[in-house]
PDB file of N, CA and C in Angstrom:
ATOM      1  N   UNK A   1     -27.333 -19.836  13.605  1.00  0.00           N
ATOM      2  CA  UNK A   1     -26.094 -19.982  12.880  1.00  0.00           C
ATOM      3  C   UNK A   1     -25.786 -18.640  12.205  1.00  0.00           C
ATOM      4  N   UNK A   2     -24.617 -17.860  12.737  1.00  0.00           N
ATOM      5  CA  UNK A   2     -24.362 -16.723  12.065  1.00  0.00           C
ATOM      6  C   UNK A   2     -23.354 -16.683  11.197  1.00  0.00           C
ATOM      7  N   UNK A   3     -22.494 -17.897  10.578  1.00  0.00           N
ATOM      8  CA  UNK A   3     -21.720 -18.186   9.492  1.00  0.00           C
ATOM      9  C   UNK A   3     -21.873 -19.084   8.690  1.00  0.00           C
ATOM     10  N   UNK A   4     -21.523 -19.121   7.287  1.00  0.00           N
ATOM     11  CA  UNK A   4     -21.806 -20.150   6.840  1.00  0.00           C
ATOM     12  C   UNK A   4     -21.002 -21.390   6.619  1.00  0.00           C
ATOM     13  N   UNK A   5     -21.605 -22.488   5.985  1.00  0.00           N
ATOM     14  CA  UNK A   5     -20.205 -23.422   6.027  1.00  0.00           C
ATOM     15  C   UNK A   5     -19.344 -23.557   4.910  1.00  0.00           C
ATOM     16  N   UNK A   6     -18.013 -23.379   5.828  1.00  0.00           N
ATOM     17  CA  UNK A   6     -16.787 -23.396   5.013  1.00  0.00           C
ATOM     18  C   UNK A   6     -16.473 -24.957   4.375  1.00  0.00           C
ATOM     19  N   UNK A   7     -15.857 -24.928   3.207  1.00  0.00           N
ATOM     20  CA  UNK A   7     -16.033 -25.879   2.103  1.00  0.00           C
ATOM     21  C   UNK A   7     -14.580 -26.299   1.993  1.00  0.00           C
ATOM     22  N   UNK A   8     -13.936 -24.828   1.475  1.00  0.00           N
ATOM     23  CA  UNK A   8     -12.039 -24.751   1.561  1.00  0.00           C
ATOM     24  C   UNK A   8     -11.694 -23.650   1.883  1.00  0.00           C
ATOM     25  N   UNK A   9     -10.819 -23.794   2.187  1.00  0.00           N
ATOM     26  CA  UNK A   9      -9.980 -22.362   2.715  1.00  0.00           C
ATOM     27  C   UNK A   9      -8.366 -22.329   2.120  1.00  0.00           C
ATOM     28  N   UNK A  10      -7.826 -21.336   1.210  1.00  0.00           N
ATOM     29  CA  UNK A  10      -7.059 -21.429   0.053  1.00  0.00           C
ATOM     30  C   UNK A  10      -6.255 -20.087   0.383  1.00  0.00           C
ATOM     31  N   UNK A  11      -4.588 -19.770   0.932  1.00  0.00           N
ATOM     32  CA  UNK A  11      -3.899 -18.471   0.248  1.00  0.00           C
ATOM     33  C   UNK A  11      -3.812 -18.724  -0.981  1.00  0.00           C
ATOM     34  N   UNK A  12      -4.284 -17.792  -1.467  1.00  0.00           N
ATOM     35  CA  UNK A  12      -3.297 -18.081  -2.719  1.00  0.00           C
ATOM     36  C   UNK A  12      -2.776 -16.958  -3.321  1.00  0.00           C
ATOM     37  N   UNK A  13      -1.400 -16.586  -2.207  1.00  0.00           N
ATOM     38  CA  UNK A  13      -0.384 -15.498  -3.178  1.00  0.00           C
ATOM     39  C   UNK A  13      -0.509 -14.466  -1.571  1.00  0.00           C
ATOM     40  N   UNK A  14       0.729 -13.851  -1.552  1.00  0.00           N
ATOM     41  CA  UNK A  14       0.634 -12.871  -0.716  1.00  0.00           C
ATOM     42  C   UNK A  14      -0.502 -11.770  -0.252  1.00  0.00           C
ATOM     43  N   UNK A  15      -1.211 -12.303   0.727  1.00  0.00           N
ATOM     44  CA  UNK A  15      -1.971 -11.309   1.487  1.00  0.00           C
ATOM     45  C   UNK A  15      -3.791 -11.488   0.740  1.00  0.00           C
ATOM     46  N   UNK A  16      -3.957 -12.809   0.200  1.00  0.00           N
ATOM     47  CA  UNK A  16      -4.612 -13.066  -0.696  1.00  0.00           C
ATOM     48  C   UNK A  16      -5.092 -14.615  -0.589  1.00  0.00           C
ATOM     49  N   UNK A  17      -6.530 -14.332  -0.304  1.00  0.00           N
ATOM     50  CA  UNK A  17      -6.811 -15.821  -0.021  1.00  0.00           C
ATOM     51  C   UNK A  17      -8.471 -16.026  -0.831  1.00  0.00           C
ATOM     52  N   UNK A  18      -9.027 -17.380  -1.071  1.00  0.00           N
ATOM     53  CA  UNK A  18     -10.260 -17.991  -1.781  1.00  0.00           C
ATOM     54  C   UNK A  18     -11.120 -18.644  -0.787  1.00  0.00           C
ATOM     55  N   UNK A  19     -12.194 -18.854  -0.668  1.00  0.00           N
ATOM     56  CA  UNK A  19     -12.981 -19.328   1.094  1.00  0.00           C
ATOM     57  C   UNK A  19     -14.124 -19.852   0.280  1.00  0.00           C
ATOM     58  N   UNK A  20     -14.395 -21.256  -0.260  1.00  0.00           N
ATOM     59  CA  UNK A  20     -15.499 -21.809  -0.688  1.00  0.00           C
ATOM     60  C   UNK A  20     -16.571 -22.242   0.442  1.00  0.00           C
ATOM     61  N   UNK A  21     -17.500 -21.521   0.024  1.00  0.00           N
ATOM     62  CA  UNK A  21     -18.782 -21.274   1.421  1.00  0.00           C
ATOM     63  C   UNK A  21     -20.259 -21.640   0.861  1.00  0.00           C
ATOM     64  N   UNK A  22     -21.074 -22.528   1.900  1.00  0.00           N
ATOM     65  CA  UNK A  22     -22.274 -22.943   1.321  1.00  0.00           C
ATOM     66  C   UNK A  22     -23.088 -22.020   2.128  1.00  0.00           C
ATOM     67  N   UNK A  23     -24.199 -21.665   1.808  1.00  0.00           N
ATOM     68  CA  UNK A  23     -25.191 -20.425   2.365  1.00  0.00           C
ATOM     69  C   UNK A  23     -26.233 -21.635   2.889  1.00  0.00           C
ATOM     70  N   UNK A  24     -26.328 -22.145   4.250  1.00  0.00           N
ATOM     71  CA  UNK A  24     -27.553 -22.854   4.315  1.00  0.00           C
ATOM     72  C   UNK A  24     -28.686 -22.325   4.807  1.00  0.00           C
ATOM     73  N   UNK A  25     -29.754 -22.800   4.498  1.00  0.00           N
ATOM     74  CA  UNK A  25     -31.057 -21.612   4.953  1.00  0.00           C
ATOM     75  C   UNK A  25     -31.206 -21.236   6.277  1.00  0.00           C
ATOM     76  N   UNK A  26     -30.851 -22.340   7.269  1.00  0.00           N
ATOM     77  CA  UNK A  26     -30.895 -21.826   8.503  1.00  0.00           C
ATOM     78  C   UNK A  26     -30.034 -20.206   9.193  1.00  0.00           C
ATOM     79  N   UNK A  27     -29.654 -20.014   8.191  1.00  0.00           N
ATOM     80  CA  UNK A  27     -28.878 -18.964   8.446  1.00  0.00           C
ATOM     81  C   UNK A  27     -29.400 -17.598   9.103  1.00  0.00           C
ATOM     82  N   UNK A  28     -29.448 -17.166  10.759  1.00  0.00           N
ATOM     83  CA  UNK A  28     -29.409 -16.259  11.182  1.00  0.00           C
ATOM     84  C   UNK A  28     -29.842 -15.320  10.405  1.00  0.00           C
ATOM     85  N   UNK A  29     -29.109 -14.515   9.314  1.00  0.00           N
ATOM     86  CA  UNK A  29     -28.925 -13.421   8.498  1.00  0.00           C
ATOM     87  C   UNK A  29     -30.700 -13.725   7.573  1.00  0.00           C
ATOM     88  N   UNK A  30     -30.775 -14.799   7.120  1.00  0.00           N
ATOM     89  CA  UNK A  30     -31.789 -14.919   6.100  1.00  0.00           C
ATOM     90  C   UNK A  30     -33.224 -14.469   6.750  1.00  0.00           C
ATOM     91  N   UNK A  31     -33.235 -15.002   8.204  1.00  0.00           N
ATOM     92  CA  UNK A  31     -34.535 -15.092   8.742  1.00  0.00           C
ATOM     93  C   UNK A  31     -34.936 -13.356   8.928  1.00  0.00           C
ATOM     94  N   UNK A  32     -36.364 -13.006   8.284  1.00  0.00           N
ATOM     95  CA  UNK A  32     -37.314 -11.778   8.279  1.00  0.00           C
ATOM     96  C   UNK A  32     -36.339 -10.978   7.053  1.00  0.00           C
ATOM     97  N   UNK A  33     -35.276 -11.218   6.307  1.00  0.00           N
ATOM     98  CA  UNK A  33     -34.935 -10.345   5.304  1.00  0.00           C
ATOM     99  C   UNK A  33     -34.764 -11.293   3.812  1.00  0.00           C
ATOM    100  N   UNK A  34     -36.204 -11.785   3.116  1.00  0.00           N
ATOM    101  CA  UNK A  34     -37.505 -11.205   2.956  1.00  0.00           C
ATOM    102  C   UNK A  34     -38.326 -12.694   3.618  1.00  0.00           C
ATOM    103  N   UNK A  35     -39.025 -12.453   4.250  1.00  0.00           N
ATOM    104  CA  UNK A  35     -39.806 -13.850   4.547  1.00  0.00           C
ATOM    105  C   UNK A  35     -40.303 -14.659   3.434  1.00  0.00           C
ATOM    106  N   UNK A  36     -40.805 -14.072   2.137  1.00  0.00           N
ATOM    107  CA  UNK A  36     -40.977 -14.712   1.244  1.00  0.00           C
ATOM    108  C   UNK A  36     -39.754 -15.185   0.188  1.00  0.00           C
ATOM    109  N   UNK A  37     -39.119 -14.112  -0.014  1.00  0.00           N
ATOM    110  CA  UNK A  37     -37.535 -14.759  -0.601  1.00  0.00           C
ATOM    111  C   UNK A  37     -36.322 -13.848  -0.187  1.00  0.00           C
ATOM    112  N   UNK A  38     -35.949 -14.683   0.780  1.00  0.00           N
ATOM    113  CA  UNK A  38     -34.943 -14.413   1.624  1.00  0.00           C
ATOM    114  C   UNK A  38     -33.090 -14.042   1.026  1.00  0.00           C
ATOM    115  N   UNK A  39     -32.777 -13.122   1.391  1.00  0.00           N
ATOM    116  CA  UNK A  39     -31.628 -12.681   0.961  1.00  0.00           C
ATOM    117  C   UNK A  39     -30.755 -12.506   2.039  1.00  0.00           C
ATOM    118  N   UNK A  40     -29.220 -12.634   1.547  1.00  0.00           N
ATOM    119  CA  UNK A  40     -28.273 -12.390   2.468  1.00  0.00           C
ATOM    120  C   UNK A  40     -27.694 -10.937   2.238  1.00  0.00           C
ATOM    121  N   UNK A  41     -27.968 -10.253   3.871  1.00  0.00           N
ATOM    122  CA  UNK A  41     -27.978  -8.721   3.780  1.00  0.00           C
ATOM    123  C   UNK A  41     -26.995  -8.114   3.618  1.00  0.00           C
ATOM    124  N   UNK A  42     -26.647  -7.244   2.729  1.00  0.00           N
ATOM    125  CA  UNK A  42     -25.287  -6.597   2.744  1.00  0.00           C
ATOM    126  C   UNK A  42     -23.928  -6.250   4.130  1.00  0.00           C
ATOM    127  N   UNK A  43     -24.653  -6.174   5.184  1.00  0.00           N
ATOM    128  CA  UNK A  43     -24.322  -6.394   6.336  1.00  0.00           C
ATOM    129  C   UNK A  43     -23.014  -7.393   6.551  1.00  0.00           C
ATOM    130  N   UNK A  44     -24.042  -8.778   6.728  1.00  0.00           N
ATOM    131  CA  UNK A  44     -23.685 -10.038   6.729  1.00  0.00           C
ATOM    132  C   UNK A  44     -22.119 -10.070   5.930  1.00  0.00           C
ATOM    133  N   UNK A  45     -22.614  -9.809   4.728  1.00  0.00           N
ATOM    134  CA  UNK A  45     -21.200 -10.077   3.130  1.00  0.00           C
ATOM    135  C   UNK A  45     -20.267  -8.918   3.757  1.00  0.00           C
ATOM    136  N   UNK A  46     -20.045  -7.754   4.395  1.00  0.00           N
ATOM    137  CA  UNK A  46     -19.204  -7.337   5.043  1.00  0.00           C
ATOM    138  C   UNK A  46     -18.907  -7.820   6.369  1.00  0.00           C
ATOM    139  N   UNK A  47     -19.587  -8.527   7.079  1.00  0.00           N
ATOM    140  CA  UNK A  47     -19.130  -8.887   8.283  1.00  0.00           C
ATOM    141  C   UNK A  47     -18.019 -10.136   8.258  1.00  0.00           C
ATOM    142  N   UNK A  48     -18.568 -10.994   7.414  1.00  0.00           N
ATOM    143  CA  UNK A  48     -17.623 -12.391   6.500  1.00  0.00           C
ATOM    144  C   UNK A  48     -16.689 -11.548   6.384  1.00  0.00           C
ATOM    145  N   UNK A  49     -16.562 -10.558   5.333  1.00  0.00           N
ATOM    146  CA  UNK A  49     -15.219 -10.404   4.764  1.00  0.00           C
ATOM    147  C   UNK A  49     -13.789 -10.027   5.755  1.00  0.00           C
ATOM    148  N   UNK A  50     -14.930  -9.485   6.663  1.00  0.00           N
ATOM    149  CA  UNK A  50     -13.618  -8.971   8.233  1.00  0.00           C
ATOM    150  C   UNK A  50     -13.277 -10.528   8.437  1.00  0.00           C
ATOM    151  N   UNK A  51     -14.539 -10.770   8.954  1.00  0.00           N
ATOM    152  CA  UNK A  51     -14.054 -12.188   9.602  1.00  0.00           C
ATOM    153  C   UNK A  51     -13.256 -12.676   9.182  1.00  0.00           C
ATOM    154  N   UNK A  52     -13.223 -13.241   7.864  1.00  0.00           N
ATOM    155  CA  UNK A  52     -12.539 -14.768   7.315  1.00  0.00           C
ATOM    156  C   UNK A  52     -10.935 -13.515   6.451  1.00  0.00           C
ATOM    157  N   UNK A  53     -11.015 -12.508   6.307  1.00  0.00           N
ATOM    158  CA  UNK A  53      -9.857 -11.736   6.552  1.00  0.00           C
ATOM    159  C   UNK A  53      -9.065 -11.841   7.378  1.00  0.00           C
ATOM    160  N   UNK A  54      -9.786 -11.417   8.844  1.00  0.00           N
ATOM    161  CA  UNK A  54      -8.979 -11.389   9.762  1.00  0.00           C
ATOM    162  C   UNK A  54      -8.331 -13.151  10.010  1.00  0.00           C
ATOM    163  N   UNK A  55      -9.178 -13.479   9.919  1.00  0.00           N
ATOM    164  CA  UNK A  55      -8.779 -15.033   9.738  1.00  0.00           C
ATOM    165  C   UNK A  55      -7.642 -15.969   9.282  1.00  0.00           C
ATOM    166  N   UNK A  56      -7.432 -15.415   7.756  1.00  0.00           N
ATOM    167  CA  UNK A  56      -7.016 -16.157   6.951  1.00  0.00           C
ATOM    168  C   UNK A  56      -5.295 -15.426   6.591  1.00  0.00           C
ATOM    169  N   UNK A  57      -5.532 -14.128   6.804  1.00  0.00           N
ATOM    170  CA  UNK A  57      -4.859 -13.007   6.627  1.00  0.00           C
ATOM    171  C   UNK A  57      -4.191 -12.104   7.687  1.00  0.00           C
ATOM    172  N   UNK A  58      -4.473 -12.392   8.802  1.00  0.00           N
ATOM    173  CA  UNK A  58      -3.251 -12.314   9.457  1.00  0.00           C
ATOM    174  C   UNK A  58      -4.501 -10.915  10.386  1.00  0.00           C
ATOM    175  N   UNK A  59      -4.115 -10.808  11.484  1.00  0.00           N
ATOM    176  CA  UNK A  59      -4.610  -9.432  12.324  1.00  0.00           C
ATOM    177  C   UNK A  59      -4.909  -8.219  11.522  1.00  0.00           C
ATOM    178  N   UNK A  60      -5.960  -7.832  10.786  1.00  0.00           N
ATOM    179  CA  UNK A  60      -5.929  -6.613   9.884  1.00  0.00           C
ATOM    180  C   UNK A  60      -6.294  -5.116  10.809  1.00  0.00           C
ATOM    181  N   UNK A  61      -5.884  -3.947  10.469  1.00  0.00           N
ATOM    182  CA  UNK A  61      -5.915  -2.758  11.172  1.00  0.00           C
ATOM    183  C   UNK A  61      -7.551  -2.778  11.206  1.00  0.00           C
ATOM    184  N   UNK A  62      -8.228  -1.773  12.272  1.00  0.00           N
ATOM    185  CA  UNK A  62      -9.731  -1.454  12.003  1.00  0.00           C
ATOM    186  C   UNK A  62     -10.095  -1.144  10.768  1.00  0.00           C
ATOM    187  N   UNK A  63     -11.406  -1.103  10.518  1.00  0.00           N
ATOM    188  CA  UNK A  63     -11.852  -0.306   8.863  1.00  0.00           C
ATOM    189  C   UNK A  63     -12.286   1.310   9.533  1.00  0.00           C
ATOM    190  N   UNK A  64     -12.030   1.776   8.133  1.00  0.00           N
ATOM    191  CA  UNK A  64     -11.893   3.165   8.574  1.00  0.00           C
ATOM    192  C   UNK A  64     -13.124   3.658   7.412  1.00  0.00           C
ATOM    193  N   UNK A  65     -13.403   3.183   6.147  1.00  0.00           N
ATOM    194  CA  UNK A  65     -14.376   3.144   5.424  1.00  0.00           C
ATOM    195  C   UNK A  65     -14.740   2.429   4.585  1.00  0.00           C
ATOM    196  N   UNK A  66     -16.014   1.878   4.078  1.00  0.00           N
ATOM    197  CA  UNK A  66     -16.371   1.107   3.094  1.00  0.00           C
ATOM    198  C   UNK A  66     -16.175   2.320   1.907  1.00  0.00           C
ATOM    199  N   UNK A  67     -15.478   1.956   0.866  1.00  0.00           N
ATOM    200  CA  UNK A  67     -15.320   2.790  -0.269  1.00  0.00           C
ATOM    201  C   UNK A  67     -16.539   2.841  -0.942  1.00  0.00           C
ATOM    202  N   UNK A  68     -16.317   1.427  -1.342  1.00  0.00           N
ATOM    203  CA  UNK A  68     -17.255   0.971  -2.934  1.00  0.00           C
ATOM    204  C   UNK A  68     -17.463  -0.299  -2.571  1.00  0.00           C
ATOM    205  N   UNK A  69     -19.015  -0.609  -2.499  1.00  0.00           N
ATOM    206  CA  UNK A  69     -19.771  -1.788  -2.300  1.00  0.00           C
ATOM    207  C   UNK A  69     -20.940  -1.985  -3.727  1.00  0.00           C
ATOM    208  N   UNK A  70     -20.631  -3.110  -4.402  1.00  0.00           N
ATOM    209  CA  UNK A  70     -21.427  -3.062  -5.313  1.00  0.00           C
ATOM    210  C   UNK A  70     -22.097  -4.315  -5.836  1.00  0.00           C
ATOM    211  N   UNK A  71     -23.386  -4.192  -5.395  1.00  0.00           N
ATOM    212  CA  UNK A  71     -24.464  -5.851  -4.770  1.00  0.00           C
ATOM    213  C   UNK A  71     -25.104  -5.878  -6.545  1.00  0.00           C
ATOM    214  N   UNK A  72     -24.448  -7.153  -7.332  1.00  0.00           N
ATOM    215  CA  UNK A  72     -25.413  -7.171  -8.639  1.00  0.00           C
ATOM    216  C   UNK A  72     -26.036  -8.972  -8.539  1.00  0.00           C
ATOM    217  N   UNK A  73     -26.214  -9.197  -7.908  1.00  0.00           N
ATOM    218  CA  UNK A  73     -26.813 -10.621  -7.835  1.00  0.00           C
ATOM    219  C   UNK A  73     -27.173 -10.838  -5.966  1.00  0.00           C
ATOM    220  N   UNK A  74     -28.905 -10.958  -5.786  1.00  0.00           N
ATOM    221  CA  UNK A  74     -28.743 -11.293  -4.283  1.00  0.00           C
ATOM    222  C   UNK A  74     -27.744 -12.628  -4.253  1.00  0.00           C
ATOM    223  N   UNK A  75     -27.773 -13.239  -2.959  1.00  0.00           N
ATOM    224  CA  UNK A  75     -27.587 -14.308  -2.054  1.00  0.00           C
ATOM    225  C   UNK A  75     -28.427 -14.838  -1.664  1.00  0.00           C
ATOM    226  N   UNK A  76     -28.517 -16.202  -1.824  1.00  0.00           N
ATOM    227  CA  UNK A  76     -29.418 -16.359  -1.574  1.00  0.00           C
ATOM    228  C   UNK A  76     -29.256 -18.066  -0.500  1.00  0.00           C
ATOM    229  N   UNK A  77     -30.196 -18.338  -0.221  1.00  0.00           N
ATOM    230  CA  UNK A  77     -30.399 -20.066   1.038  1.00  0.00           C
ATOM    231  C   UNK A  77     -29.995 -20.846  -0.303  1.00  0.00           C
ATOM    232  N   UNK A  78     -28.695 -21.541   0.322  1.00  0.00           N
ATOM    233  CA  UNK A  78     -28.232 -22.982  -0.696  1.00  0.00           C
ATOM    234  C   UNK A  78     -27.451 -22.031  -1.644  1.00  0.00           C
ATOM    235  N   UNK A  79     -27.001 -21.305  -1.849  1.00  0.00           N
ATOM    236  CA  UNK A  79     -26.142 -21.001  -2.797  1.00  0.00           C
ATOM    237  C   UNK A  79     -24.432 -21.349  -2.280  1.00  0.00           C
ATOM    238  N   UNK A  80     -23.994 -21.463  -3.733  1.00  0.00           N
ATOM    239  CA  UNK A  80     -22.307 -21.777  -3.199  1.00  0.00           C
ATOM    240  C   UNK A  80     -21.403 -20.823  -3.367  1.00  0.00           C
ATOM    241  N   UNK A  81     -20.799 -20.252  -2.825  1.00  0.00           N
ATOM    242  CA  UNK A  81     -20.096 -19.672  -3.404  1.00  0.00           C
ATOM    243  C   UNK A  81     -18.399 -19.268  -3.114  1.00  0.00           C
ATOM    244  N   UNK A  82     -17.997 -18.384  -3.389  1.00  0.00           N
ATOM    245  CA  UNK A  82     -16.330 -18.489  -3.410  1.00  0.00           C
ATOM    246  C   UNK A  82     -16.135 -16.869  -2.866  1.00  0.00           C
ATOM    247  N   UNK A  83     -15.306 -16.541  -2.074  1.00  0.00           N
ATOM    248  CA  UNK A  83     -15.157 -15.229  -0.864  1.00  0.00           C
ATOM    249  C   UNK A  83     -13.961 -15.035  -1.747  1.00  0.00           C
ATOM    250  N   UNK A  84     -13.377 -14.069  -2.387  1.00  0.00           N
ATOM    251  CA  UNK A  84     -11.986 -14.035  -3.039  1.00  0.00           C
ATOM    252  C   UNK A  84     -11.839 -12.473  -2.030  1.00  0.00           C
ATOM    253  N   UNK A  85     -10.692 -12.636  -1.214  1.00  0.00           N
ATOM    254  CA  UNK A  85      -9.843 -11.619   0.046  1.00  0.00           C
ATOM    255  C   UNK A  85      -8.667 -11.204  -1.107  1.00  0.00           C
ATOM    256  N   UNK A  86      -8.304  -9.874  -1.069  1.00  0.00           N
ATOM    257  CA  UNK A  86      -7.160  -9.635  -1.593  1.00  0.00           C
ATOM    258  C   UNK A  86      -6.823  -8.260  -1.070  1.00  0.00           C
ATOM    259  N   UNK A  87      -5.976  -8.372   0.539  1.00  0.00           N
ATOM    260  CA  UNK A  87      -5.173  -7.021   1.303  1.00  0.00           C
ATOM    261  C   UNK A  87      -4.302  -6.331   0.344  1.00  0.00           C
ATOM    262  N   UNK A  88      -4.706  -5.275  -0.283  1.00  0.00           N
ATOM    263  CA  UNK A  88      -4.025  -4.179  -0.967  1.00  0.00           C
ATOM    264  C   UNK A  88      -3.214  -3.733   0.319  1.00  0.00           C
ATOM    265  N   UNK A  89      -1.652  -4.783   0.787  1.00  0.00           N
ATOM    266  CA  UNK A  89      -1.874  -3.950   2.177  1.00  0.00           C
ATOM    267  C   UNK A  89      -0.624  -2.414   2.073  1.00  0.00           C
ATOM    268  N   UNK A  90      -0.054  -2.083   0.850  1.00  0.00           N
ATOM    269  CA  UNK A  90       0.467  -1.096   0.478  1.00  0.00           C
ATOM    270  C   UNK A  90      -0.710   0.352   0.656  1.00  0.00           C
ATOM    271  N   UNK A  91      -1.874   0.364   0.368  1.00  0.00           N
ATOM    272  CA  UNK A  91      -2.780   0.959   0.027  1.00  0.00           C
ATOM    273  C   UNK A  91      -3.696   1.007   1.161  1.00  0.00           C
ATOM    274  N   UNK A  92      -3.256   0.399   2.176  1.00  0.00           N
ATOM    275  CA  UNK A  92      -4.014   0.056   2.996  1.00  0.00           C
ATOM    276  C   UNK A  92      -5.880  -0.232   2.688  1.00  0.00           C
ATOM    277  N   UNK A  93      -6.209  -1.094   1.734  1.00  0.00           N
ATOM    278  CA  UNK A  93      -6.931  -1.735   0.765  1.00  0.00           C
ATOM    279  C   UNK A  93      -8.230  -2.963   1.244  1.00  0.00           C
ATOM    280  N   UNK A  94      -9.010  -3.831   2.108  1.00  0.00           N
ATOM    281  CA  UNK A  94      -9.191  -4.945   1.005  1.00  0.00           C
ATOM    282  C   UNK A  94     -10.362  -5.137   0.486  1.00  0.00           C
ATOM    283  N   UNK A  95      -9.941  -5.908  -0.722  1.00  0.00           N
ATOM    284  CA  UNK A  95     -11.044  -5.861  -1.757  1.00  0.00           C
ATOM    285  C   UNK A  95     -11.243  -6.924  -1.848  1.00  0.00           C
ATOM    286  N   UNK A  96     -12.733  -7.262  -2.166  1.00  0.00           N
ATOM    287  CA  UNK A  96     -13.550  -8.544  -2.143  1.00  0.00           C
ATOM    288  C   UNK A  96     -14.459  -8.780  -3.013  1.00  0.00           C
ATOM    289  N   UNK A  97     -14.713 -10.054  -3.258  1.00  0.00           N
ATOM    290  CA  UNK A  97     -15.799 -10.233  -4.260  1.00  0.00           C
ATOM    291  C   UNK A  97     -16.321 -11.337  -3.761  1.00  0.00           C
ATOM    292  N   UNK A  98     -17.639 -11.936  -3.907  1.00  0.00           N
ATOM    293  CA  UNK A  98     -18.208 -12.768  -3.992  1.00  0.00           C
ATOM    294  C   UNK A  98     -18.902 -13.714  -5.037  1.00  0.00           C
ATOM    295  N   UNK A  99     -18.468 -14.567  -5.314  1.00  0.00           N
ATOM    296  CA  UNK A  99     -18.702 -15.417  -7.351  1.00  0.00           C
ATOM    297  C   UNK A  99     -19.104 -16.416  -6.692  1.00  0.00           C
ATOM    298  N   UNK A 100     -20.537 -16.215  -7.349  1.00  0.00           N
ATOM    299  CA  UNK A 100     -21.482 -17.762  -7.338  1.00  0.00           C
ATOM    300  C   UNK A 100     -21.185 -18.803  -8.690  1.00  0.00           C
ATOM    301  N   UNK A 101     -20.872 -20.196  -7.886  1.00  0.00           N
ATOM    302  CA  UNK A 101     -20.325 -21.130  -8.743  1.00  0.00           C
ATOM    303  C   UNK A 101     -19.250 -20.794  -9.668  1.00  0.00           C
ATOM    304  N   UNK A 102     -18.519 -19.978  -8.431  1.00  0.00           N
ATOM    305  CA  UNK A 102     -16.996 -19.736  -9.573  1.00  0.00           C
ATOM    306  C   UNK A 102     -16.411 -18.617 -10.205  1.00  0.00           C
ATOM    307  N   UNK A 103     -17.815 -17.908 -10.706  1.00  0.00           N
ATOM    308  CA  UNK A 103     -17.461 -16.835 -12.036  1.00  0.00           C
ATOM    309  C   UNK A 103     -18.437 -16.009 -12.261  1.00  0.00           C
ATOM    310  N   UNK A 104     -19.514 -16.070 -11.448  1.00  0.00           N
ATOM    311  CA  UNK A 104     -21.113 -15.201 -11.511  1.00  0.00           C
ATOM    312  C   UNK A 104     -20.351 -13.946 -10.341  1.00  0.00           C
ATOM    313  N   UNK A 105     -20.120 -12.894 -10.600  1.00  0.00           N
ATOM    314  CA  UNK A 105     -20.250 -12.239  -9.421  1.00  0.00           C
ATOM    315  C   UNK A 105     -21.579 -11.141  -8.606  1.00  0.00           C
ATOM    316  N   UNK A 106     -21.856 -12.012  -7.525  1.00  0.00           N
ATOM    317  CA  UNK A 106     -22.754 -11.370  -6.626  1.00  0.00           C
ATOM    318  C   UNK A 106     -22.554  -9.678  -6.414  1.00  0.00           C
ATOM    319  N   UNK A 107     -21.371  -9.833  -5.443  1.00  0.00           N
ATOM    320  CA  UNK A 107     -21.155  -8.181  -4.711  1.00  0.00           C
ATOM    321  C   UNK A 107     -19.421  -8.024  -4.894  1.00  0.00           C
ATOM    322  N   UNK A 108     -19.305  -7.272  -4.615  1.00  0.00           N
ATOM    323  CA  UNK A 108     -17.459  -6.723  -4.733  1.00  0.00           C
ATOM    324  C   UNK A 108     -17.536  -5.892  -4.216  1.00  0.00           C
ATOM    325  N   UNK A 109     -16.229  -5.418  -3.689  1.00  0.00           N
ATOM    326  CA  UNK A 109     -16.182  -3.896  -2.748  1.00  0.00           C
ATOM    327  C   UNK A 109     -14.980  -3.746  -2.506  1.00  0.00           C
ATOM    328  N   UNK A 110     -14.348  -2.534  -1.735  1.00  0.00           N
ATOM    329  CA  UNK A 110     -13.217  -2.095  -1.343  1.00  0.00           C
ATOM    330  C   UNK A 110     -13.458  -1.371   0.041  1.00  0.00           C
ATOM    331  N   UNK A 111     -12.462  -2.157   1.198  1.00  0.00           N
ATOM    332  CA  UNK A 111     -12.501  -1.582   2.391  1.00  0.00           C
ATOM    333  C   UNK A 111     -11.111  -0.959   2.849  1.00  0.00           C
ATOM    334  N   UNK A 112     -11.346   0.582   3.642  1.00  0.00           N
ATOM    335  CA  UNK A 112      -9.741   1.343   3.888  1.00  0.00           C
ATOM    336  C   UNK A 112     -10.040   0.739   5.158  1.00  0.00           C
ATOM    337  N   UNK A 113      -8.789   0.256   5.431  1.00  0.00           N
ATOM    338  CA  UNK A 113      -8.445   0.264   6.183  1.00  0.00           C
ATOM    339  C   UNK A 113      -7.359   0.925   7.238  1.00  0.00           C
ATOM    340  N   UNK A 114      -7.613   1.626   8.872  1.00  0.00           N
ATOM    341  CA  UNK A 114      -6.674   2.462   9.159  1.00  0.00           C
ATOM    342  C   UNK A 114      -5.304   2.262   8.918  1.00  0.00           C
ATOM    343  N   UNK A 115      -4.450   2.914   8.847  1.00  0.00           N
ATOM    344  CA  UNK A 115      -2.713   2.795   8.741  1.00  0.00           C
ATOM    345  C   UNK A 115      -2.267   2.684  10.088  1.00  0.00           C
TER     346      UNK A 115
END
């Protein structure tokens, strides 16, 4: 299983959407990164964010660079959490966060995307 399961899926507001997601342990990503306490790899939390971007948000241009990625809480098997997408698409922009149970935030970042 290389995604996790989706809970809700929410625009809310131009170019801007919320993706409530359960992390179950079987998860692809978890297995050998750490065998003893397993984390979801920074990798992974950028690969979601294309995904359920491109998804939710309409065909987005390639990424051209990760700006600013900034991991303050792992991920972890069984956690819940909330994907907040928001296409800066003036700026060619998007920025993401990840908030466990709502309001804890995990990781956040900013991706350019080409023009």
């Amino acid at each position: 299983m290389m995604f996790p399961i989706v809970i809700t899926q929410t625009i809310t507001g131009n170019h801007c959407a919320n993706i409530s997601l359960v992390l179950p342990a079987e998860l692809h990503w978890f297995s050998g990164h750490f065998p003893d306490c397993p984390i979801l790899p920074g990798v992974a939390q950028i690969n979601w964010v294309m995904h359920y971007a491109n998804q939710l948000l309409g065909e987005l241009p390639a990424v051209k660079s990760i700006d600013v990625v900034k991991f303050q809480r792992p991920l972890m098997p069984e956690d819940q959490v909330i994907l907040v997408l928001n296409w800066a698409r003036t700026e060619h922009k998007l920025i993401f966060k990840y908030l466990i149970h709502g309001e804890i935030t995990a990781s956040s970042g900013k991706i350019s995307l080409c023009q």
